[in-house]
PDB file of N, CA and C in Angstrom:
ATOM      1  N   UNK A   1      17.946  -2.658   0.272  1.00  0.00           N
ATOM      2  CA  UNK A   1      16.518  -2.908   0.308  1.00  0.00           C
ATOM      3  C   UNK A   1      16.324  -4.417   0.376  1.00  0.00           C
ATOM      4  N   UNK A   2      15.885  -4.899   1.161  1.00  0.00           N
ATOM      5  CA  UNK A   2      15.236  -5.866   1.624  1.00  0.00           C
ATOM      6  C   UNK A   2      13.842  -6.731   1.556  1.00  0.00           C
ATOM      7  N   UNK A   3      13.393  -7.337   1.396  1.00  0.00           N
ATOM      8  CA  UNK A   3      11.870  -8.206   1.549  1.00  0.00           C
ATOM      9  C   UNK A   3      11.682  -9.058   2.968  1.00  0.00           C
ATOM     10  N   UNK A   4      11.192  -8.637   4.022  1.00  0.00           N
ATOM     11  CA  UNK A   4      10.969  -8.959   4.865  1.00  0.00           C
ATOM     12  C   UNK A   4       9.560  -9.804   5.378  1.00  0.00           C
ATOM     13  N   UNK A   5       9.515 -10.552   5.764  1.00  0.00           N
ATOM     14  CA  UNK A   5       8.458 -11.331   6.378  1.00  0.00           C
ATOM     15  C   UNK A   5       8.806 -11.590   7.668  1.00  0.00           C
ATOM     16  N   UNK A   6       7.612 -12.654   8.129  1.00  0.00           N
ATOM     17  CA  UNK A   6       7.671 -12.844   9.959  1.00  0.00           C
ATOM     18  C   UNK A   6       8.421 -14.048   9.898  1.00  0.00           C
ATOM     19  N   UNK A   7       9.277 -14.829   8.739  1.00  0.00           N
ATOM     20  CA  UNK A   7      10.254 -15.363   8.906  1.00  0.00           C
ATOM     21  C   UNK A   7      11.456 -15.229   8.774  1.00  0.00           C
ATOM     22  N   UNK A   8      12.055 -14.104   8.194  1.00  0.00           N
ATOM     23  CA  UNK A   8      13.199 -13.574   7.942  1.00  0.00           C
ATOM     24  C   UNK A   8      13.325 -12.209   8.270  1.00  0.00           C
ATOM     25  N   UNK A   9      12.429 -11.727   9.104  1.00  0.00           N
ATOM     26  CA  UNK A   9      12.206 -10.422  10.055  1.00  0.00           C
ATOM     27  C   UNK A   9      13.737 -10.213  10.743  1.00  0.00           C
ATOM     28  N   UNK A  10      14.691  -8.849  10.360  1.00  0.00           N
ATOM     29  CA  UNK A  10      15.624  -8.652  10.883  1.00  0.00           C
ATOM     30  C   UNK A  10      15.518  -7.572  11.267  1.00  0.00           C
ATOM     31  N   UNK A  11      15.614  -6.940  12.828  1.00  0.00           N
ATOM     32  CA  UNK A  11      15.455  -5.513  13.491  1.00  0.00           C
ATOM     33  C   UNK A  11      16.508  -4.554  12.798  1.00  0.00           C
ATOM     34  N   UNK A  12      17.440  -5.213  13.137  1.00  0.00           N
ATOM     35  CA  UNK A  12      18.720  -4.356  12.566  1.00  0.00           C
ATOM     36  C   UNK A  12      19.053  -3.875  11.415  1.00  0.00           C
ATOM     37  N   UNK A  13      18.712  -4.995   9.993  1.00  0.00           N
ATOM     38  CA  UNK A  13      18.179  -4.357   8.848  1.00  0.00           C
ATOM     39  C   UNK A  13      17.408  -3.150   9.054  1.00  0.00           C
ATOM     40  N   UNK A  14      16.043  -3.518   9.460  1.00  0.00           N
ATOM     41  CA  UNK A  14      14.806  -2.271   9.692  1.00  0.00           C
ATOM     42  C   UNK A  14      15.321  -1.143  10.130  1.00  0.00           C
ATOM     43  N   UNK A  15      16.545  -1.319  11.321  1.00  0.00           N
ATOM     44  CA  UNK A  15      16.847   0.038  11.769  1.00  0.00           C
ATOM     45  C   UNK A  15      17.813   0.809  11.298  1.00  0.00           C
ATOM     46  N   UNK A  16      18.899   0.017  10.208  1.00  0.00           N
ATOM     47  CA  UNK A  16      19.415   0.492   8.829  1.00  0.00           C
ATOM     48  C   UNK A  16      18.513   0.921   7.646  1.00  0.00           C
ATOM     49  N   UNK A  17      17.251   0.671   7.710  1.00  0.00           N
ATOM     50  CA  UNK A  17      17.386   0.582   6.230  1.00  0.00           C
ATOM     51  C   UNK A  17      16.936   1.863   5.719  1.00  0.00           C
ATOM     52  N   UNK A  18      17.508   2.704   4.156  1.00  0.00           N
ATOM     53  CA  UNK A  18      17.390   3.744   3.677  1.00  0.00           C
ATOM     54  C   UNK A  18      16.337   4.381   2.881  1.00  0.00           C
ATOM     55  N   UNK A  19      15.602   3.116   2.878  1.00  0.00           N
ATOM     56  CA  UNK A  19      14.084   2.956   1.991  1.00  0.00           C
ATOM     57  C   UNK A  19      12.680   3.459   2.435  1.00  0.00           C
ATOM     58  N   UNK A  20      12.489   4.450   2.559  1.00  0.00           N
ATOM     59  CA  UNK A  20      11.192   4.427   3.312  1.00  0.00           C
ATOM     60  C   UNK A  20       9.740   4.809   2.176  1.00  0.00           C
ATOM     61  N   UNK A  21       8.565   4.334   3.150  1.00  0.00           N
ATOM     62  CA  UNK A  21       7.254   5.014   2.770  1.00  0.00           C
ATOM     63  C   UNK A  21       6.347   5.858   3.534  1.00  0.00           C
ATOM     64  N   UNK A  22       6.071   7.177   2.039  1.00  0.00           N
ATOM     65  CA  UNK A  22       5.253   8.413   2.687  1.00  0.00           C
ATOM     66  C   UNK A  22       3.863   7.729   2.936  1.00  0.00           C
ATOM     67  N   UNK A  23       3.477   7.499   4.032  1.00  0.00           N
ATOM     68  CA  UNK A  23       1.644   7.281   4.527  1.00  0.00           C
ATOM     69  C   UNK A  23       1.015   8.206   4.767  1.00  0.00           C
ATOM     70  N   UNK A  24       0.126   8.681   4.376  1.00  0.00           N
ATOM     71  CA  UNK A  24      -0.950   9.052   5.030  1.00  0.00           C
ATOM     72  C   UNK A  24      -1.508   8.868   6.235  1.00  0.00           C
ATOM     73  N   UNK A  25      -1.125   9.517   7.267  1.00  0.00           N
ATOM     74  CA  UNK A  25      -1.687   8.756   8.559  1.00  0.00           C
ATOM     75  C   UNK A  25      -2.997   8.589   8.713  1.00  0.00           C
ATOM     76  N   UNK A  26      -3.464   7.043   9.150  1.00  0.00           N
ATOM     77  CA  UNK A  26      -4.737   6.824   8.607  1.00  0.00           C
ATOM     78  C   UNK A  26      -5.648   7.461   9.976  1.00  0.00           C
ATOM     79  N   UNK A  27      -4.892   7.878  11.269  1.00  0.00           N
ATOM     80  CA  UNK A  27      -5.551   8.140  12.441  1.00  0.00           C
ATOM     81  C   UNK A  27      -5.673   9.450  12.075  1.00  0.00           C
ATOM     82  N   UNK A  28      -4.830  10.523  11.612  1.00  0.00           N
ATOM     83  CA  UNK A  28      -4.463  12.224  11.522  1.00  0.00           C
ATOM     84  C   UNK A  28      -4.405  12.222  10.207  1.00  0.00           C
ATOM     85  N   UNK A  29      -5.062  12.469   9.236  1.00  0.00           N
ATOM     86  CA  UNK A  29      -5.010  12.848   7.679  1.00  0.00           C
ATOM     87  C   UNK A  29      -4.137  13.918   7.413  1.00  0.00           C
ATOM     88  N   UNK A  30      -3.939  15.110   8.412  1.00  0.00           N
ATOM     89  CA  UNK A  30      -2.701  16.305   8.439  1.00  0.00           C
ATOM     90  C   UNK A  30      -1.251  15.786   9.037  1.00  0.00           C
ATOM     91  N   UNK A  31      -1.112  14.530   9.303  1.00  0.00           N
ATOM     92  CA  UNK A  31       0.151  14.010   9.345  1.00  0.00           C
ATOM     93  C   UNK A  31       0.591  12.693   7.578  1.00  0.00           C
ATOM     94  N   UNK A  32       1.517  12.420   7.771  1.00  0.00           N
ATOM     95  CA  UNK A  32       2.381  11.824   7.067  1.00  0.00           C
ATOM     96  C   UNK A  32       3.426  10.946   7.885  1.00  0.00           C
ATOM     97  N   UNK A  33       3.340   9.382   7.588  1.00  0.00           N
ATOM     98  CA  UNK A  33       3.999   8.508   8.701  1.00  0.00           C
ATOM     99  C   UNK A  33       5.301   7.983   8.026  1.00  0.00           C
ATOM    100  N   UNK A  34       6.174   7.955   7.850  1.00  0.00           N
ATOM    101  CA  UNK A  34       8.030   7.789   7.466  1.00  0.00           C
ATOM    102  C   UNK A  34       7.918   6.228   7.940  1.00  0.00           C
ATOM    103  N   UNK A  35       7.658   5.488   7.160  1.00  0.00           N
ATOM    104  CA  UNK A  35       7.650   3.844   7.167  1.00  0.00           C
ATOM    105  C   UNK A  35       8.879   3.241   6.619  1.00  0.00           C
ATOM    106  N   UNK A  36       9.849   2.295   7.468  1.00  0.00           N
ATOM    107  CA  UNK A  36      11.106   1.652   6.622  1.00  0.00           C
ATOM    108  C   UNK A  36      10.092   0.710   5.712  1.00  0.00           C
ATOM    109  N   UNK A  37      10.564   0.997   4.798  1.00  0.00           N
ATOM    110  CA  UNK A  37      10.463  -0.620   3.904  1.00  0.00           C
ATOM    111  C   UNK A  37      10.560  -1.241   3.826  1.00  0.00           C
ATOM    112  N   UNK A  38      11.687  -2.267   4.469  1.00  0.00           N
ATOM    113  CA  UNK A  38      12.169  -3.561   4.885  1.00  0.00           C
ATOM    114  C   UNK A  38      10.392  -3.902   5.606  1.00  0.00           C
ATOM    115  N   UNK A  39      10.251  -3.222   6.328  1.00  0.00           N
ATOM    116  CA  UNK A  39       9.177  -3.642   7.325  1.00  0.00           C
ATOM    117  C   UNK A  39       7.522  -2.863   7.074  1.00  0.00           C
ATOM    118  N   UNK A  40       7.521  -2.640   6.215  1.00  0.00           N
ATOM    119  CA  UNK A  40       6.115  -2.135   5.902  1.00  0.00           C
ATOM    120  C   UNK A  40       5.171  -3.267   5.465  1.00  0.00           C
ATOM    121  N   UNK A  41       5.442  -3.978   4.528  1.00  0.00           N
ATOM    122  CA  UNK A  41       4.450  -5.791   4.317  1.00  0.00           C
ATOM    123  C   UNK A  41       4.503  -6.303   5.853  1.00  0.00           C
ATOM    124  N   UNK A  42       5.491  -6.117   6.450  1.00  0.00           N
ATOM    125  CA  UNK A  42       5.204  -7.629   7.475  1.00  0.00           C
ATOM    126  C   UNK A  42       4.390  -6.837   8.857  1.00  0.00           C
ATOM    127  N   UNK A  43       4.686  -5.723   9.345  1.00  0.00           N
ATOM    128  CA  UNK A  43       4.296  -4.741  10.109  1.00  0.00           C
ATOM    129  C   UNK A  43       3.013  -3.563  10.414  1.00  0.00           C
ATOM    130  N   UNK A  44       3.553  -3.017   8.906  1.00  0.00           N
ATOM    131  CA  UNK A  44       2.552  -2.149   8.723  1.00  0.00           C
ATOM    132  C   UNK A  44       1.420  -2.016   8.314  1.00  0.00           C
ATOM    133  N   UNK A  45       1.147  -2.846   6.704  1.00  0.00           N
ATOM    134  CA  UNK A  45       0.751  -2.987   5.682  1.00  0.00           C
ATOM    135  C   UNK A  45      -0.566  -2.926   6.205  1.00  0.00           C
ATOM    136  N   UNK A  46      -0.891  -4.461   7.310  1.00  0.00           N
ATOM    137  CA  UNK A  46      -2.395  -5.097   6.907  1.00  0.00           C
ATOM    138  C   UNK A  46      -2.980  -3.907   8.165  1.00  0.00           C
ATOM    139  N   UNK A  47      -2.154  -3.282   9.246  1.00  0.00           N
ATOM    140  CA  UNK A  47      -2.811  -2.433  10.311  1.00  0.00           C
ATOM    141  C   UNK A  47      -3.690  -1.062   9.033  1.00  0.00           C
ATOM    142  N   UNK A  48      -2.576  -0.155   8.578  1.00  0.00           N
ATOM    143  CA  UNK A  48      -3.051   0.530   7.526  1.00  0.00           C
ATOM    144  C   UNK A  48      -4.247   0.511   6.471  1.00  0.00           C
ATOM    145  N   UNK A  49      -4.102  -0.915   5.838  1.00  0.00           N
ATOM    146  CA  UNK A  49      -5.207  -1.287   4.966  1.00  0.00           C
ATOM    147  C   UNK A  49      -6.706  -1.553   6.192  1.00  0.00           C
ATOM    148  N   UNK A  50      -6.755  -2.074   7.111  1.00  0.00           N
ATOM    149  CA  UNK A  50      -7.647  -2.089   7.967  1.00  0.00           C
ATOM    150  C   UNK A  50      -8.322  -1.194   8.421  1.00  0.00           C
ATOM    151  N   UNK A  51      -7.362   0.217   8.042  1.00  0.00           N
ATOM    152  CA  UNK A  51      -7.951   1.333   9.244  1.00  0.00           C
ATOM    153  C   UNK A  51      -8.461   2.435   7.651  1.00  0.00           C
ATOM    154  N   UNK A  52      -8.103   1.862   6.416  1.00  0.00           N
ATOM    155  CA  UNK A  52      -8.390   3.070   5.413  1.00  0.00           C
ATOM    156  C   UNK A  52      -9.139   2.162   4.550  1.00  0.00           C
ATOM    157  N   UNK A  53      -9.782   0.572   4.892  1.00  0.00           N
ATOM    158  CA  UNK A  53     -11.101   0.063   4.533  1.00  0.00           C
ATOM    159  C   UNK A  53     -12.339   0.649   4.570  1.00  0.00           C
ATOM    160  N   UNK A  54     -13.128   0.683   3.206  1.00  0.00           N
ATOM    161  CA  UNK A  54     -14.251   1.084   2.856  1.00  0.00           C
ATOM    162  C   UNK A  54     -15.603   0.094   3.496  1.00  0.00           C
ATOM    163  N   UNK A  55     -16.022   0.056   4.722  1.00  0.00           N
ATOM    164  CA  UNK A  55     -16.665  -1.058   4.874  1.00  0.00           C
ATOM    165  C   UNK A  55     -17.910  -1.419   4.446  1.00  0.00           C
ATOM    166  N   UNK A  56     -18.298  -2.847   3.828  1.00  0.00           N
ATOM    167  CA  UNK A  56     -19.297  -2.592   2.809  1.00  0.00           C
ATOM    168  C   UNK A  56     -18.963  -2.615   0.843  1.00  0.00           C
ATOM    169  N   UNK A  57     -17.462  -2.162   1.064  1.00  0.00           N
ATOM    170  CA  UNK A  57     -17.376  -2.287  -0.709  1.00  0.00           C
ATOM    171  C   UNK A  57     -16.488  -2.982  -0.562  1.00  0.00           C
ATOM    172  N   UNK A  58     -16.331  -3.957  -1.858  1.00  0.00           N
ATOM    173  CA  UNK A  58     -15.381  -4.301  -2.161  1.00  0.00           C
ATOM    174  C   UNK A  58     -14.920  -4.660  -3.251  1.00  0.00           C
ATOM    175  N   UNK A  59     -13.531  -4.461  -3.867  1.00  0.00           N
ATOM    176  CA  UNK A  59     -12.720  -4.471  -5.223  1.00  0.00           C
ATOM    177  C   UNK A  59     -13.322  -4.812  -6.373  1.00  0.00           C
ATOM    178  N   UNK A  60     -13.132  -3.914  -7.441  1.00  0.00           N
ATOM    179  CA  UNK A  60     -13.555  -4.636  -8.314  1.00  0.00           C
ATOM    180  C   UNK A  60     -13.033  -5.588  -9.479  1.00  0.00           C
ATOM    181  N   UNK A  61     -13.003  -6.395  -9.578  1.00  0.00           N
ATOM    182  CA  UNK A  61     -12.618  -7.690 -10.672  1.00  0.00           C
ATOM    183  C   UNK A  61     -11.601  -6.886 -11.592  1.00  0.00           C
ATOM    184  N   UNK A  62     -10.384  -7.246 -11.901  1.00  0.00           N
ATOM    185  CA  UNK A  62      -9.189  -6.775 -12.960  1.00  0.00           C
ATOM    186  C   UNK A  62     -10.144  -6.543 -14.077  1.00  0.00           C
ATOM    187  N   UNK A  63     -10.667  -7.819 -14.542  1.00  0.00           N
ATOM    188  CA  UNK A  63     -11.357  -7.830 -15.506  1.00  0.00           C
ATOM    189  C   UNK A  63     -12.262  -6.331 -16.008  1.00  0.00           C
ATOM    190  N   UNK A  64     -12.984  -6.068 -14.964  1.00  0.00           N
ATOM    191  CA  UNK A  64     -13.798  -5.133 -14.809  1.00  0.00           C
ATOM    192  C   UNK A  64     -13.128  -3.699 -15.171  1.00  0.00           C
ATOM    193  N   UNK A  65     -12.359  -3.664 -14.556  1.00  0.00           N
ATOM    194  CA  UNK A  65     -11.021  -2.554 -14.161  1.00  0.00           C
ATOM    195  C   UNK A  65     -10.650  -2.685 -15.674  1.00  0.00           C
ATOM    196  N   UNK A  66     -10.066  -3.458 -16.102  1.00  0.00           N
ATOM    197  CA  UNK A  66      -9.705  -3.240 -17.343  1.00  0.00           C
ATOM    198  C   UNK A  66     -10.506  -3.227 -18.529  1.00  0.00           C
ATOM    199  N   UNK A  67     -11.885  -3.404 -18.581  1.00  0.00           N
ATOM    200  CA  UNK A  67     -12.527  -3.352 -18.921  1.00  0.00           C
ATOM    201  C   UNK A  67     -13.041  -1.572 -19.691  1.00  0.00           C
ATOM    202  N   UNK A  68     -13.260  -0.793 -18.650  1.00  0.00           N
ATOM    203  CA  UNK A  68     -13.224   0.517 -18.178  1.00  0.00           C
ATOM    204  C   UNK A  68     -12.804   1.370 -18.763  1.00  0.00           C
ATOM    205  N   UNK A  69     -10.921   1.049 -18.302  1.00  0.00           N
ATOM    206  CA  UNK A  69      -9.625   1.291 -19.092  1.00  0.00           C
ATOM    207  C   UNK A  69     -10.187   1.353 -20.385  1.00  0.00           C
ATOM    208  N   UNK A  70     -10.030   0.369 -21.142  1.00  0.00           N
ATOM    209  CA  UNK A  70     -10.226   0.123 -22.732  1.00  0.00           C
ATOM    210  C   UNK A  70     -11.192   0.891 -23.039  1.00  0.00           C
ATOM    211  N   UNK A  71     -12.552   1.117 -22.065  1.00  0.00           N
ATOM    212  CA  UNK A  71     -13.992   2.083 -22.423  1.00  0.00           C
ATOM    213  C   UNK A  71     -13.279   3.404 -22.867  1.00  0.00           C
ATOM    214  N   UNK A  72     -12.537   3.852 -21.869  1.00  0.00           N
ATOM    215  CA  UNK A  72     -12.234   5.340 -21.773  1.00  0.00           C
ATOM    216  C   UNK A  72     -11.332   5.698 -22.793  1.00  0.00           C
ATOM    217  N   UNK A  73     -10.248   4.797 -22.940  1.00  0.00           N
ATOM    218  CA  UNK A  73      -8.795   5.097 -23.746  1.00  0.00           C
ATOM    219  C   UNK A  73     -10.268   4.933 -25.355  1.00  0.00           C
ATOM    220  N   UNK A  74     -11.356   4.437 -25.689  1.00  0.00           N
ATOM    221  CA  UNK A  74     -12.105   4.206 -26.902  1.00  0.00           C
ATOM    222  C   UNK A  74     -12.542   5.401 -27.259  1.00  0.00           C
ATOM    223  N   UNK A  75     -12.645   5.999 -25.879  1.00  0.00           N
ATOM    224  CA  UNK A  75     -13.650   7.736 -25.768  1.00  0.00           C
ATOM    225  C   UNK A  75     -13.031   8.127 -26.324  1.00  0.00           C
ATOM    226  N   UNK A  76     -11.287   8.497 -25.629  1.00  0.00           N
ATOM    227  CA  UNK A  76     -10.487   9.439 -25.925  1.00  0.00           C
ATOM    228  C   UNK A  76      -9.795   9.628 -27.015  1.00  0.00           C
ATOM    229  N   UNK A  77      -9.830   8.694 -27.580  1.00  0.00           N
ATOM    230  CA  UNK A  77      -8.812   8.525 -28.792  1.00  0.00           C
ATOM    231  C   UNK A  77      -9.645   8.940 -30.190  1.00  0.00           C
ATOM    232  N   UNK A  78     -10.751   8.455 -30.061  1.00  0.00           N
ATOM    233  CA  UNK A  78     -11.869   9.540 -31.119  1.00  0.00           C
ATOM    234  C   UNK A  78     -11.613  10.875 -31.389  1.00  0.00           C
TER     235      UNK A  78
END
């Protein structure tokens, strides 16, 4: 397993490598796309995140997020 970028991008790694990721195909929701890992950040990543963007929202603050967290785990533990 490897960490690949567009400066240390090696094909031959990619076409070795044993690591993969299950996607969701963001075009066919009834498929599933077999991604090497070596090459999913430098390749895949930002096409994917582009095409399964909410347009109009965006993230909310860790802070916030953890915020939440702590609300709920306060509920539950009562």
């Amino acid at each position: 397993m490897h960490f690949q970028d567009a400066y240390n991008f090696d094909l031959d790694r990619v076409c070795k490598c044993l690591v993969h990721y299950g996607v969701i195909d963001p075009d066919d929701p009834t498929k599933v796309k077999e991604i090497p890992f070596c090459s999913y950040n430098t390749l895949h990543r930002p096409v994917i995140e582009r095409k399964l963007a909410i347009i109009g929202k965006t993230a909310k603050k860790p802070e916030v997020i953890q915020a939440e967290i702590e609300e709920l785990l306060e509920k539950y533990q009562k």
